[in-house]
PDB file of N, CA and C in Angstrom:
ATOM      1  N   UNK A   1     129.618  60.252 164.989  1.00  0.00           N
ATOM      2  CA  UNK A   1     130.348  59.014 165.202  1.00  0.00           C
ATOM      3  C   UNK A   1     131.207  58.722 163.987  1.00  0.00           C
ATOM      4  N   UNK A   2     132.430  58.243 164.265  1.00  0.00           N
ATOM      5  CA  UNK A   2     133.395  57.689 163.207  1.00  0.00           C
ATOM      6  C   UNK A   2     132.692  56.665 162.326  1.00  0.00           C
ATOM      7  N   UNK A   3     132.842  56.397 161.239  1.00  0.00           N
ATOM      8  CA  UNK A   3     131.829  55.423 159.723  1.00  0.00           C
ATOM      9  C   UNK A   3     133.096  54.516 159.729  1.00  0.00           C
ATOM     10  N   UNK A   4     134.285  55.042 160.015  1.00  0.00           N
ATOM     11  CA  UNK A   4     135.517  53.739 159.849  1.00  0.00           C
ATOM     12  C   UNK A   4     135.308  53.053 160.905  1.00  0.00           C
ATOM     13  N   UNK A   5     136.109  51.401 160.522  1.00  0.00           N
ATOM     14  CA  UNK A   5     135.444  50.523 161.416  1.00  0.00           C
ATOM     15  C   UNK A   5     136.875  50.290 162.413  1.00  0.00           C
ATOM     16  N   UNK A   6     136.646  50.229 164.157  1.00  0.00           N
ATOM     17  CA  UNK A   6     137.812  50.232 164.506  1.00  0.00           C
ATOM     18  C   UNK A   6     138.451  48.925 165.258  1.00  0.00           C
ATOM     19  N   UNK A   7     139.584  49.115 165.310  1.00  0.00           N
ATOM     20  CA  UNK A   7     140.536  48.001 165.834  1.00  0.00           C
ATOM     21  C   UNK A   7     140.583  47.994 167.458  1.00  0.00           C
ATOM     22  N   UNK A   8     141.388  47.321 168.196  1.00  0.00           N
ATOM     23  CA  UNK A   8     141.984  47.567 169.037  1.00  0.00           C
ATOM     24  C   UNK A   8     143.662  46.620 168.956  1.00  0.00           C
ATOM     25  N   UNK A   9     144.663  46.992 169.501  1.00  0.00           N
ATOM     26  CA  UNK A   9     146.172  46.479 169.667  1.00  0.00           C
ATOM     27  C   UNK A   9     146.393  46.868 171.150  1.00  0.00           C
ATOM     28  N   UNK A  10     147.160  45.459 171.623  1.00  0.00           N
ATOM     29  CA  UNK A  10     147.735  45.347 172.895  1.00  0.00           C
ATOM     30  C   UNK A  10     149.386  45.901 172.598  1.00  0.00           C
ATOM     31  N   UNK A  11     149.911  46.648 173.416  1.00  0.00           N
ATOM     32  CA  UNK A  11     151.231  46.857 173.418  1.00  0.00           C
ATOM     33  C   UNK A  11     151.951  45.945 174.105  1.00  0.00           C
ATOM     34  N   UNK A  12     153.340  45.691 174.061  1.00  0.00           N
ATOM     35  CA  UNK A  12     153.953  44.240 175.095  1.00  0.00           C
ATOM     36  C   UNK A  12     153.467  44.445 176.981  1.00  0.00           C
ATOM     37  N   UNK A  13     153.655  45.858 177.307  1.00  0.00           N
ATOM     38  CA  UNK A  13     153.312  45.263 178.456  1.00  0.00           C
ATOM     39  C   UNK A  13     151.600  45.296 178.557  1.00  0.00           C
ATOM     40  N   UNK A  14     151.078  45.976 178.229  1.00  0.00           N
ATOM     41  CA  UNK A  14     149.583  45.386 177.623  1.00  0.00           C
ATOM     42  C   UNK A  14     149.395  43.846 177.899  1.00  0.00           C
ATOM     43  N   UNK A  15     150.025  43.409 177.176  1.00  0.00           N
ATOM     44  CA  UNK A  15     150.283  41.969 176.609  1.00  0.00           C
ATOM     45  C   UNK A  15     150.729  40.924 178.450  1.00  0.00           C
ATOM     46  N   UNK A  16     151.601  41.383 178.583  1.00  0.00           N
ATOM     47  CA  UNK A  16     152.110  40.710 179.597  1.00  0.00           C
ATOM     48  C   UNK A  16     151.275  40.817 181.193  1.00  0.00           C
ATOM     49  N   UNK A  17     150.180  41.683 181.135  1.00  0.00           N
ATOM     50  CA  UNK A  17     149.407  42.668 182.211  1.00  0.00           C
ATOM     51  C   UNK A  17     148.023  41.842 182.044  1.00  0.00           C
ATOM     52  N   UNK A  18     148.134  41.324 180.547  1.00  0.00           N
ATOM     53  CA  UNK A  18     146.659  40.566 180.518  1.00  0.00           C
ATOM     54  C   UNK A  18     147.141  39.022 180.667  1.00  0.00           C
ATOM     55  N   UNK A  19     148.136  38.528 180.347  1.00  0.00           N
ATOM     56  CA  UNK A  19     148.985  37.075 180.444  1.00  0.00           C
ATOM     57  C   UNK A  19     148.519  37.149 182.453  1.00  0.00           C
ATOM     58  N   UNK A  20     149.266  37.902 183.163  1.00  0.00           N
ATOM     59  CA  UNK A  20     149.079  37.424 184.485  1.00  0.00           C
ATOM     60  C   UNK A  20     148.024  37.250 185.210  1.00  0.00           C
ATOM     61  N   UNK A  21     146.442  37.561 184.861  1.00  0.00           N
ATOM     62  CA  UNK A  21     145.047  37.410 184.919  1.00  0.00           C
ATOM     63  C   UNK A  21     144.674  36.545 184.674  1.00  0.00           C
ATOM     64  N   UNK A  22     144.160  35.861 185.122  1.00  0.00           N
ATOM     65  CA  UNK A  22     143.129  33.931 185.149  1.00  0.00           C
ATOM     66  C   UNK A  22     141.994  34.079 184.141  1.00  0.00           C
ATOM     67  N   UNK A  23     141.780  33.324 183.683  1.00  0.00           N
ATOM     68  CA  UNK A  23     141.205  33.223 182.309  1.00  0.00           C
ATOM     69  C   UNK A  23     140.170  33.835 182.257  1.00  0.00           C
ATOM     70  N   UNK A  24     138.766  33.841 183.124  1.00  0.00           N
ATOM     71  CA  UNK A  24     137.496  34.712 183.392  1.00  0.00           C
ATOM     72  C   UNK A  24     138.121  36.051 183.082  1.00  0.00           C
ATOM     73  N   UNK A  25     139.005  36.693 183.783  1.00  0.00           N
ATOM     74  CA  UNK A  25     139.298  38.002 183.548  1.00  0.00           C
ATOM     75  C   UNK A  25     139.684  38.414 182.059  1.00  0.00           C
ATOM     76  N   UNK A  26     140.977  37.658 181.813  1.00  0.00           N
ATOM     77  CA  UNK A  26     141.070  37.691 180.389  1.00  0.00           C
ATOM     78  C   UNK A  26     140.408  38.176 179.617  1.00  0.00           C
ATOM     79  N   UNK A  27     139.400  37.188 179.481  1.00  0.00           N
ATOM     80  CA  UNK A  27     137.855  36.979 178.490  1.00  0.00           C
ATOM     81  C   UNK A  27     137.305  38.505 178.735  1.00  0.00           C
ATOM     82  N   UNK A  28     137.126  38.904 180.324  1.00  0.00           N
ATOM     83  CA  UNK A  28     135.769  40.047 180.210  1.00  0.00           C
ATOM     84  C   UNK A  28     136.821  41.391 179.734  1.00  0.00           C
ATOM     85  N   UNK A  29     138.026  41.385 179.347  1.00  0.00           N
ATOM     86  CA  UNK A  29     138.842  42.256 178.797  1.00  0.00           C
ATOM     87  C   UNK A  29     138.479  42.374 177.807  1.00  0.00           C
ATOM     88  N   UNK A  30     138.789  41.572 176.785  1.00  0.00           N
ATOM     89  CA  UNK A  30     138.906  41.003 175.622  1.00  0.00           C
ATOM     90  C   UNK A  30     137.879  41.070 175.309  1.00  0.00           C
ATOM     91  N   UNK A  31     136.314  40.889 175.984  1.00  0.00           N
ATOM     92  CA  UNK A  31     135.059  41.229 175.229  1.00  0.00           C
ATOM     93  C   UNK A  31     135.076  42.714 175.349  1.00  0.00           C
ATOM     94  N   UNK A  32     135.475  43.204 176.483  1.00  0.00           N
ATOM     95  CA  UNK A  32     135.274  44.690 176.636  1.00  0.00           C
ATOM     96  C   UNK A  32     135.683  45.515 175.305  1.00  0.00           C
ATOM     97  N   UNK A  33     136.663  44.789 175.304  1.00  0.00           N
ATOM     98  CA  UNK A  33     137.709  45.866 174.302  1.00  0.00           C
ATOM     99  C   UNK A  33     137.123  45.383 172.808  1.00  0.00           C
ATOM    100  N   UNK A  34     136.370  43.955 172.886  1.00  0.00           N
ATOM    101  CA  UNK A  34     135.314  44.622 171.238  1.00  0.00           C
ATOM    102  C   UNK A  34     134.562  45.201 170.936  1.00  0.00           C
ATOM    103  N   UNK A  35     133.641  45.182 172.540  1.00  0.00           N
ATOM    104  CA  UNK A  35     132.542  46.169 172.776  1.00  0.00           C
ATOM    105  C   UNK A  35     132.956  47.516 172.385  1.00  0.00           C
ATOM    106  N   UNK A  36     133.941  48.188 172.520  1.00  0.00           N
ATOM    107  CA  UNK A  36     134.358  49.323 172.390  1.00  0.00           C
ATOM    108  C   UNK A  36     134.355  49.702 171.146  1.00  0.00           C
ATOM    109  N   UNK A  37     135.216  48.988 170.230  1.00  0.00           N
ATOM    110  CA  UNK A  37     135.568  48.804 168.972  1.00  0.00           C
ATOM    111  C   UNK A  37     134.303  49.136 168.181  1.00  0.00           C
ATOM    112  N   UNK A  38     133.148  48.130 168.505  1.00  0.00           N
ATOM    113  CA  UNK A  38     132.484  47.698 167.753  1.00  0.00           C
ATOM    114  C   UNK A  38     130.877  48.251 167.983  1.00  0.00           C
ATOM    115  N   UNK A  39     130.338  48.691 168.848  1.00  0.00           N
ATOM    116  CA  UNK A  39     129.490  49.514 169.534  1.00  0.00           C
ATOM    117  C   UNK A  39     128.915  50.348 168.508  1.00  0.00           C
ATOM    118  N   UNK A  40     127.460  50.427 168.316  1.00  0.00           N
ATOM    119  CA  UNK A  40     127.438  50.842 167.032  1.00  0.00           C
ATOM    120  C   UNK A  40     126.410  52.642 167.075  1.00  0.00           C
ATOM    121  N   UNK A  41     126.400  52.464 168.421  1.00  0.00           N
ATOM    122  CA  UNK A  41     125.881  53.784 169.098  1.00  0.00           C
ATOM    123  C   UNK A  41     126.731  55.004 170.271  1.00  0.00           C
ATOM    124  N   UNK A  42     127.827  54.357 170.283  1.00  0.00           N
ATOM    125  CA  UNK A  42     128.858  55.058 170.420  1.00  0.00           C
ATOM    126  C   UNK A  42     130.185  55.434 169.659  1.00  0.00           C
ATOM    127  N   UNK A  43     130.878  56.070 170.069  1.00  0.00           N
ATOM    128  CA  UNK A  43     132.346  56.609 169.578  1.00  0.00           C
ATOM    129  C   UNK A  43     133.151  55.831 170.526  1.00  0.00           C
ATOM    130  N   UNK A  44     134.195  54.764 170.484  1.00  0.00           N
ATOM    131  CA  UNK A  44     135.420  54.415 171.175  1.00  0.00           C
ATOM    132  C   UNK A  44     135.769  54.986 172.135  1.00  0.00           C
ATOM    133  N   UNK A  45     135.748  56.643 171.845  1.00  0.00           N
ATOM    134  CA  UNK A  45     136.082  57.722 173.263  1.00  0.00           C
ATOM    135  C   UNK A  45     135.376  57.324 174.453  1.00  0.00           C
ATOM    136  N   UNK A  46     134.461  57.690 173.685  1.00  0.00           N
ATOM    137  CA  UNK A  46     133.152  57.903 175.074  1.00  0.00           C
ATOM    138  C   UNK A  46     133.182  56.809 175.573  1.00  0.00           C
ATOM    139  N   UNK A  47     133.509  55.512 175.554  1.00  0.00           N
ATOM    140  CA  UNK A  47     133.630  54.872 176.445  1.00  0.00           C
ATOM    141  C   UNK A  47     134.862  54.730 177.780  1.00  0.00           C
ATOM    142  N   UNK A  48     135.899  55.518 177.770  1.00  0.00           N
ATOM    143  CA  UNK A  48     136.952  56.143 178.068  1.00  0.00           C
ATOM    144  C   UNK A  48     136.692  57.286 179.156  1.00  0.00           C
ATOM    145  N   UNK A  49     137.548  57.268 180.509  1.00  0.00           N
ATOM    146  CA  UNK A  49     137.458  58.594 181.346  1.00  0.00           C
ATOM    147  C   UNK A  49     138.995  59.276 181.365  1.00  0.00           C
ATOM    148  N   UNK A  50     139.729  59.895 180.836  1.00  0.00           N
ATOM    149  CA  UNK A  50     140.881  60.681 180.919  1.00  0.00           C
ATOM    150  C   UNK A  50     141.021  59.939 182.162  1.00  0.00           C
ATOM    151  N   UNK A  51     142.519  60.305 182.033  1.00  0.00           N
ATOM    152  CA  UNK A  51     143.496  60.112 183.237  1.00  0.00           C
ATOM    153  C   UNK A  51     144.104  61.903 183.470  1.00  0.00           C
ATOM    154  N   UNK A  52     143.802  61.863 184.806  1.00  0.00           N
ATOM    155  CA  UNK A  52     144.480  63.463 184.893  1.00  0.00           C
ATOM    156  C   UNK A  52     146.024  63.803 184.457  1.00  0.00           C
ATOM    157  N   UNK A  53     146.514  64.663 183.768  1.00  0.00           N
ATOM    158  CA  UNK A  53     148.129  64.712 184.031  1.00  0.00           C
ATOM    159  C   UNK A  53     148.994  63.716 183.230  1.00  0.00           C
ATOM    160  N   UNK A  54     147.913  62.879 182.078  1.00  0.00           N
ATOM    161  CA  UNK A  54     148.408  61.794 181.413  1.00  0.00           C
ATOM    162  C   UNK A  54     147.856  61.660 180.139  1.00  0.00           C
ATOM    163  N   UNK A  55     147.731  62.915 179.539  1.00  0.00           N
ATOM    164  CA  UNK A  55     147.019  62.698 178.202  1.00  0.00           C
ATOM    165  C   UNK A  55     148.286  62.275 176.952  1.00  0.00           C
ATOM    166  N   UNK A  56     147.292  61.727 176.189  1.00  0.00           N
ATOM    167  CA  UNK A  56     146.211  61.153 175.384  1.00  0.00           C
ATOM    168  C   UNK A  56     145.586  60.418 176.398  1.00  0.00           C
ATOM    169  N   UNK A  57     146.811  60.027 177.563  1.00  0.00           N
ATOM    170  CA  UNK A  57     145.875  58.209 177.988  1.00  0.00           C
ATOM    171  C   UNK A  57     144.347  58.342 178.886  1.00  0.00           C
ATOM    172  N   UNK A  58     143.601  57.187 178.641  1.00  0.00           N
ATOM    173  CA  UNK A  58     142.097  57.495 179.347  1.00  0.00           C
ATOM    174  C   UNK A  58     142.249  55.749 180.054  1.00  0.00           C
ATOM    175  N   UNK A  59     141.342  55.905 180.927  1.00  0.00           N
ATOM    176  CA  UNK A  59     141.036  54.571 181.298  1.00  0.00           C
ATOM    177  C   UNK A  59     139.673  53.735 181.027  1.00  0.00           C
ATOM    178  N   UNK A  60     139.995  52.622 180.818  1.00  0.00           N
ATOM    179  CA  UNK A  60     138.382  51.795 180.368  1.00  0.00           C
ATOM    180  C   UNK A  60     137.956  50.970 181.673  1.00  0.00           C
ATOM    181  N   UNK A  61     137.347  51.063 182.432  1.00  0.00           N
ATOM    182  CA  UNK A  61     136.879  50.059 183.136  1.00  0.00           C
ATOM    183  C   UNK A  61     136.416  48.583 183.154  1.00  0.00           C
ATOM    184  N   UNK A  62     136.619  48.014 183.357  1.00  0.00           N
ATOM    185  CA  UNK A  62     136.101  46.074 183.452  1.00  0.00           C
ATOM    186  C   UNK A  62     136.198  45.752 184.928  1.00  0.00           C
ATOM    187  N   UNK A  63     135.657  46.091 185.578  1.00  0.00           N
ATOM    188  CA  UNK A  63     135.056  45.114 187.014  1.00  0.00           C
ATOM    189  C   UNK A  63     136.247  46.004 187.826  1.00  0.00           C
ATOM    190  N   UNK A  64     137.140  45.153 188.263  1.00  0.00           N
ATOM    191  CA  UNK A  64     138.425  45.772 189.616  1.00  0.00           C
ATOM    192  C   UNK A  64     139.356  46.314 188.642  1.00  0.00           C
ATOM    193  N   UNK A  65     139.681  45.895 187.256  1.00  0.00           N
ATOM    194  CA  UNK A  65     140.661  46.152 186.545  1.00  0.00           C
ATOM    195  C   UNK A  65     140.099  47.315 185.643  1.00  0.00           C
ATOM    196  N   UNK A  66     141.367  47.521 185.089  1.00  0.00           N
ATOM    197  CA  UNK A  66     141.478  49.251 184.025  1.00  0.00           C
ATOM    198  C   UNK A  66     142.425  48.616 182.887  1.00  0.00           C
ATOM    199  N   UNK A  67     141.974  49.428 182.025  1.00  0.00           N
ATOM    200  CA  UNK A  67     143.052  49.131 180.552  1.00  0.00           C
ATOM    201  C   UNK A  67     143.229  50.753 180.415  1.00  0.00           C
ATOM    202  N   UNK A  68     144.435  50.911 180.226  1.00  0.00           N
ATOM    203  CA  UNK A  68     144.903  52.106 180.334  1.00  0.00           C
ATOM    204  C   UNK A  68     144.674  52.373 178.210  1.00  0.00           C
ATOM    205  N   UNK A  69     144.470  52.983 177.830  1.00  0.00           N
ATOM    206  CA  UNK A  69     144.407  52.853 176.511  1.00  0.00           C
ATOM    207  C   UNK A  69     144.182  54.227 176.273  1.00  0.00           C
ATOM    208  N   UNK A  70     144.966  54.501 174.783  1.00  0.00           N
ATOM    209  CA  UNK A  70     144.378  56.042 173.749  1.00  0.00           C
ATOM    210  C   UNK A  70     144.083  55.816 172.477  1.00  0.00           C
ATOM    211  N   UNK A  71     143.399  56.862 171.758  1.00  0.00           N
ATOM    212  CA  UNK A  71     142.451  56.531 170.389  1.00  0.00           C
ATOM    213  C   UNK A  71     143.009  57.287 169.802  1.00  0.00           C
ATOM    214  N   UNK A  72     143.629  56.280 168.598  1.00  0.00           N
ATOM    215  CA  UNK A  72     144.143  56.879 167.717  1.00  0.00           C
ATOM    216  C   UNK A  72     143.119  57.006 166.101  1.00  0.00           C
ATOM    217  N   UNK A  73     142.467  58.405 166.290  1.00  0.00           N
ATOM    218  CA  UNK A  73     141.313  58.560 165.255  1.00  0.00           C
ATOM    219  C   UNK A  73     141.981  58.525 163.455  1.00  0.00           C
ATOM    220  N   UNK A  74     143.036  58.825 163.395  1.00  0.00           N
ATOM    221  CA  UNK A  74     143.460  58.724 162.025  1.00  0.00           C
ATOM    222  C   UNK A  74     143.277  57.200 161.863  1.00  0.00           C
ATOM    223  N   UNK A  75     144.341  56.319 161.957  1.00  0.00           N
ATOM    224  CA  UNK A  75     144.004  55.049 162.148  1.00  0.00           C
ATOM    225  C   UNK A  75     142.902  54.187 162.533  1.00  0.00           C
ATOM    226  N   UNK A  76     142.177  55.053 163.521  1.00  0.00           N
ATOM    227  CA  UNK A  76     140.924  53.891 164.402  1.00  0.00           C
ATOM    228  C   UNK A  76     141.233  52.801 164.637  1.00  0.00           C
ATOM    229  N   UNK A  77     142.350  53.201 165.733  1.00  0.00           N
ATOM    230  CA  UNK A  77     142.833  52.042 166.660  1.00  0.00           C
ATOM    231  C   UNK A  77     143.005  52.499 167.776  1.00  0.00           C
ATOM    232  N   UNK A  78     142.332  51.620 168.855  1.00  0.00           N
ATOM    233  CA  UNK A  78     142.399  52.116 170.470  1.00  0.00           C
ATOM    234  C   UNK A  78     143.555  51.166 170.767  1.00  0.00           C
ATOM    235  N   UNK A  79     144.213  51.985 171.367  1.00  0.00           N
ATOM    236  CA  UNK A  79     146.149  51.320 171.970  1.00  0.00           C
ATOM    237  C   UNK A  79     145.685  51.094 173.256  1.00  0.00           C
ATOM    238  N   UNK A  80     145.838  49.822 173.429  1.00  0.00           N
ATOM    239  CA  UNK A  80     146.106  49.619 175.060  1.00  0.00           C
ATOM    240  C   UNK A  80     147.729  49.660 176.071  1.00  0.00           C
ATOM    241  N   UNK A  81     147.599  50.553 176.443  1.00  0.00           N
ATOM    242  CA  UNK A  81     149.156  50.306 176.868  1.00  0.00           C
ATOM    243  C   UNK A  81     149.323  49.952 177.808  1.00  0.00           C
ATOM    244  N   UNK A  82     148.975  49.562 178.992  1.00  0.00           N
ATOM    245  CA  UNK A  82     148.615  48.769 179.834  1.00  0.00           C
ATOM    246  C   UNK A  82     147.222  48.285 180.413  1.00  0.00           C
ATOM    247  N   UNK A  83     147.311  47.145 181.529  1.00  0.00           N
ATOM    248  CA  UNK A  83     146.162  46.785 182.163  1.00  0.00           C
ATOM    249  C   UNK A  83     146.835  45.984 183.427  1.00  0.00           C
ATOM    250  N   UNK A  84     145.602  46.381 184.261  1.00  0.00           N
ATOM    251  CA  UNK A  84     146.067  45.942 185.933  1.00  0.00           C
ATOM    252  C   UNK A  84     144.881  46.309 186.736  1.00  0.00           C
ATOM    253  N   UNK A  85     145.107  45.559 188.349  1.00  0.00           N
ATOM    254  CA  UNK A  85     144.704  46.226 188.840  1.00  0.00           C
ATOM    255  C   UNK A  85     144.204  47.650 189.364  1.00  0.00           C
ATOM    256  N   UNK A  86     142.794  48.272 189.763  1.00  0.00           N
ATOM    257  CA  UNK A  86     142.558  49.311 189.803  1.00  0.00           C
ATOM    258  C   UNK A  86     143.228  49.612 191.058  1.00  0.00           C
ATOM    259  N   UNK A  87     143.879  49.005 191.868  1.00  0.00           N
ATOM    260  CA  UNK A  87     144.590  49.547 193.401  1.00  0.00           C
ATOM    261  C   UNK A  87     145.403  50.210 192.811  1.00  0.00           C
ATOM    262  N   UNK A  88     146.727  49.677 191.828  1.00  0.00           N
ATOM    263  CA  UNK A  88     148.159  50.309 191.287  1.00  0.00           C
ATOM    264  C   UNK A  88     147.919  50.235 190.142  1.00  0.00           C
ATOM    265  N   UNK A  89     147.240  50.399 189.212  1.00  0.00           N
ATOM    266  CA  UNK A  89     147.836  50.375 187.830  1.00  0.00           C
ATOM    267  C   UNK A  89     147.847  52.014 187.796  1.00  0.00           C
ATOM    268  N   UNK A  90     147.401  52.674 188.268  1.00  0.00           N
ATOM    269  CA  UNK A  90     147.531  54.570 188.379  1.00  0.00           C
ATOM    270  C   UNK A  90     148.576  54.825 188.464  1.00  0.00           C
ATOM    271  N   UNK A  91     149.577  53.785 189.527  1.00  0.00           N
ATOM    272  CA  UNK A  91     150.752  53.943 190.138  1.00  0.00           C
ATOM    273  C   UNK A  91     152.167  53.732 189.487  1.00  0.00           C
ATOM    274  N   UNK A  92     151.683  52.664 188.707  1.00  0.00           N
ATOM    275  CA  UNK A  92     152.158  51.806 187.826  1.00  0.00           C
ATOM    276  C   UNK A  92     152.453  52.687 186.030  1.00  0.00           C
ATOM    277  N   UNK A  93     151.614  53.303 185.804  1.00  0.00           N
ATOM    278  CA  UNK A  93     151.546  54.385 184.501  1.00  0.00           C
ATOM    279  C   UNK A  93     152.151  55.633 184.391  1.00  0.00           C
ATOM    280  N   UNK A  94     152.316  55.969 183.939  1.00  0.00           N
ATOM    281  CA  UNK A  94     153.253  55.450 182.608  1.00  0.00           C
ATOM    282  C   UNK A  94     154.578  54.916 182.939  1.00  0.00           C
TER     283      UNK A  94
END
């Protein structure tokens, strides 16, 4: 496991993907994505399933929604580059 301690950053449409979600959702993002960070028996990855045909990017799960995100290990910062629904956000990426 990485000993550096890690971040996470929303990119703008990141940003604008979590703005259109009602506040409950918001929140279970936003805890998700410290859980990740901050997890002290995992690696950031491993919480992550690849996206086929779209690397670096992996997806994180939270309930119906996905945060499309990649780990950047020099830095130890997980990039979210988007989030959406799990119907289209596949559709929607990149």
């Amino acid at each position: 496991m990485n000993d550096d301690e890690w971040t996470w950053e929303l990119s703008e449409r990141a940003a604008d993907g979590l703005d259109a979600l009602d506040a409950e959702t918001q929140q279970r993002l936003l805890d998700k994505f410290d859980a990740v960070v901050t997890d002290e028996f995992r690696d950031p990855p491993e919480f992550a399933k690849p996206l086929t045909g779209a690397k670096p990017w992996q997806s994180v799960r939270v309930g119906n929604y996905r945060a499309i995100v990649r780990f950047d290990r020099e830095m130890s910062v997980m990039q979210v580059g988007a989030i959406g629904h799990r119907s289209s956000i596949y559709d929607e990426f990149p």
